[in-house]
Protein backbone atom coordinates (compact mmCIF):
# COMPACT_ATOMS: atom_id res chain seq x y z
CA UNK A 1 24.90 16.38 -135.95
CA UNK A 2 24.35 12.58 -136.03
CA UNK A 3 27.63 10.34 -136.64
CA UNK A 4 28.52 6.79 -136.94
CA UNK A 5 31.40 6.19 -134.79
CA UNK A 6 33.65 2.58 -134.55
CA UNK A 7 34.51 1.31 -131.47
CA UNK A 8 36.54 -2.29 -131.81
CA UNK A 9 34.31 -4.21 -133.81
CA UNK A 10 31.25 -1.93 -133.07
CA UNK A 11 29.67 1.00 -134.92
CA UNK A 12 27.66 3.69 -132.72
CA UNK A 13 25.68 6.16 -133.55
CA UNK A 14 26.49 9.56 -131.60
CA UNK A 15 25.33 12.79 -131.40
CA UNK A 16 27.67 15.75 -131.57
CA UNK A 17 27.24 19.27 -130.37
CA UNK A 18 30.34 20.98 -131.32
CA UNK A 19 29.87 23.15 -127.73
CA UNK A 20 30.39 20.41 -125.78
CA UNK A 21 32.79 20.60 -122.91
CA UNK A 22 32.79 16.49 -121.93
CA UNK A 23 31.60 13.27 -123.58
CA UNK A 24 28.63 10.60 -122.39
CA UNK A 25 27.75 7.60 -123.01
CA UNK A 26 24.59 5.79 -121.76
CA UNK A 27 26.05 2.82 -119.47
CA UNK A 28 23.88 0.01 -121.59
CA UNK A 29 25.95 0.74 -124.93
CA UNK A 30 29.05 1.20 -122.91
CA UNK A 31 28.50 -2.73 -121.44
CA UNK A 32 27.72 -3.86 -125.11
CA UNK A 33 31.18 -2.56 -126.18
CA UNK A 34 33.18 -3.64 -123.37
CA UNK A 35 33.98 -0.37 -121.73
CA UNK A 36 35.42 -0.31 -118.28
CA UNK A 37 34.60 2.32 -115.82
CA UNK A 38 36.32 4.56 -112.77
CA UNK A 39 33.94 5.43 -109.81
CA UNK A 40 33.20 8.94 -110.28
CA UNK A 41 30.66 8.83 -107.50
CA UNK A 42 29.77 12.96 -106.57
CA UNK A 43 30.04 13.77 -109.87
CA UNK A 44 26.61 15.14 -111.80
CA UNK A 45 26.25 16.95 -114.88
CA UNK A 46 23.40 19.69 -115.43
CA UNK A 47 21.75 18.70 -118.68
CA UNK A 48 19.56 21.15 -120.95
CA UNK A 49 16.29 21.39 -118.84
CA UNK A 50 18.15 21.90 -115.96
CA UNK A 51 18.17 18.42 -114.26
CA UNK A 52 21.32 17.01 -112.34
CA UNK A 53 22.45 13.46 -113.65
CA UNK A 54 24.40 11.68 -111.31
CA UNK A 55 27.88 10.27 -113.52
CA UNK A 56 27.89 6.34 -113.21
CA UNK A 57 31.37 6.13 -114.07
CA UNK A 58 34.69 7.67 -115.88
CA UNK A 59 36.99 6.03 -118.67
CA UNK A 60 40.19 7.39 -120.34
CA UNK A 61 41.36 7.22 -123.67
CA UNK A 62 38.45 5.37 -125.70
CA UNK A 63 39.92 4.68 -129.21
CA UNK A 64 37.06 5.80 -131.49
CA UNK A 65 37.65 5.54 -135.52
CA UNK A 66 35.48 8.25 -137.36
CA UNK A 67 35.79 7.86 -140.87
CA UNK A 68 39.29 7.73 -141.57
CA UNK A 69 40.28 9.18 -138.40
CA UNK A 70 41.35 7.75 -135.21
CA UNK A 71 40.71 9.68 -132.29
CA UNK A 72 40.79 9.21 -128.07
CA UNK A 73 37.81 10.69 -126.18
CA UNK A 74 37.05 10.57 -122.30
CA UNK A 75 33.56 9.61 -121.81
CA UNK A 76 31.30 9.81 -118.68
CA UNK A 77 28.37 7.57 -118.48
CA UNK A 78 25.34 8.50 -117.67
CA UNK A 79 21.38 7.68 -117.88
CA UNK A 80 20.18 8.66 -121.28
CA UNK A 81 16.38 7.91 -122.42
CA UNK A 82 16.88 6.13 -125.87
């Protein structure tokens, strides 16, 4: 499912897969927002053809506004082909 998601002054478009266990965002829309990044170095996720992705970095609490609805999601960033 394809959303438009706010972000500060920013709207994103995201995709959503309801069986998700964690959140990502590709590091070049994460620098256009302003997002700010733990080292999660060693961490990797497996994506769906079976490839590890090395995590760039970790952030807490990211106030997203879908909607009417406020929410705060965790995100990971990682390399995503556009």
């Amino acid at each position: 499912m394809q959303l438009h998601v706010s972000y500060a002054a920013y709207e994103i478009t995201v995709l959503l897969d309801s069986g998700l266990t964690h959140n990502f965002i590709s590091l070049p829309a994460a620098r256009r927002v302003g997002l700010q990044f733990s080292n999660c170095s060693g961490a990797h996720v497996v994506v769906a053809n079976g490839d590890r992705v090395a995590c760039h970095g970790f952030t807490l609490d990211v106030p997203i506004w879908i909607s009417e609805e406020s929410f705060a999601v965790d995100c990971f960033s990682i390399p995503m082909n556009n």
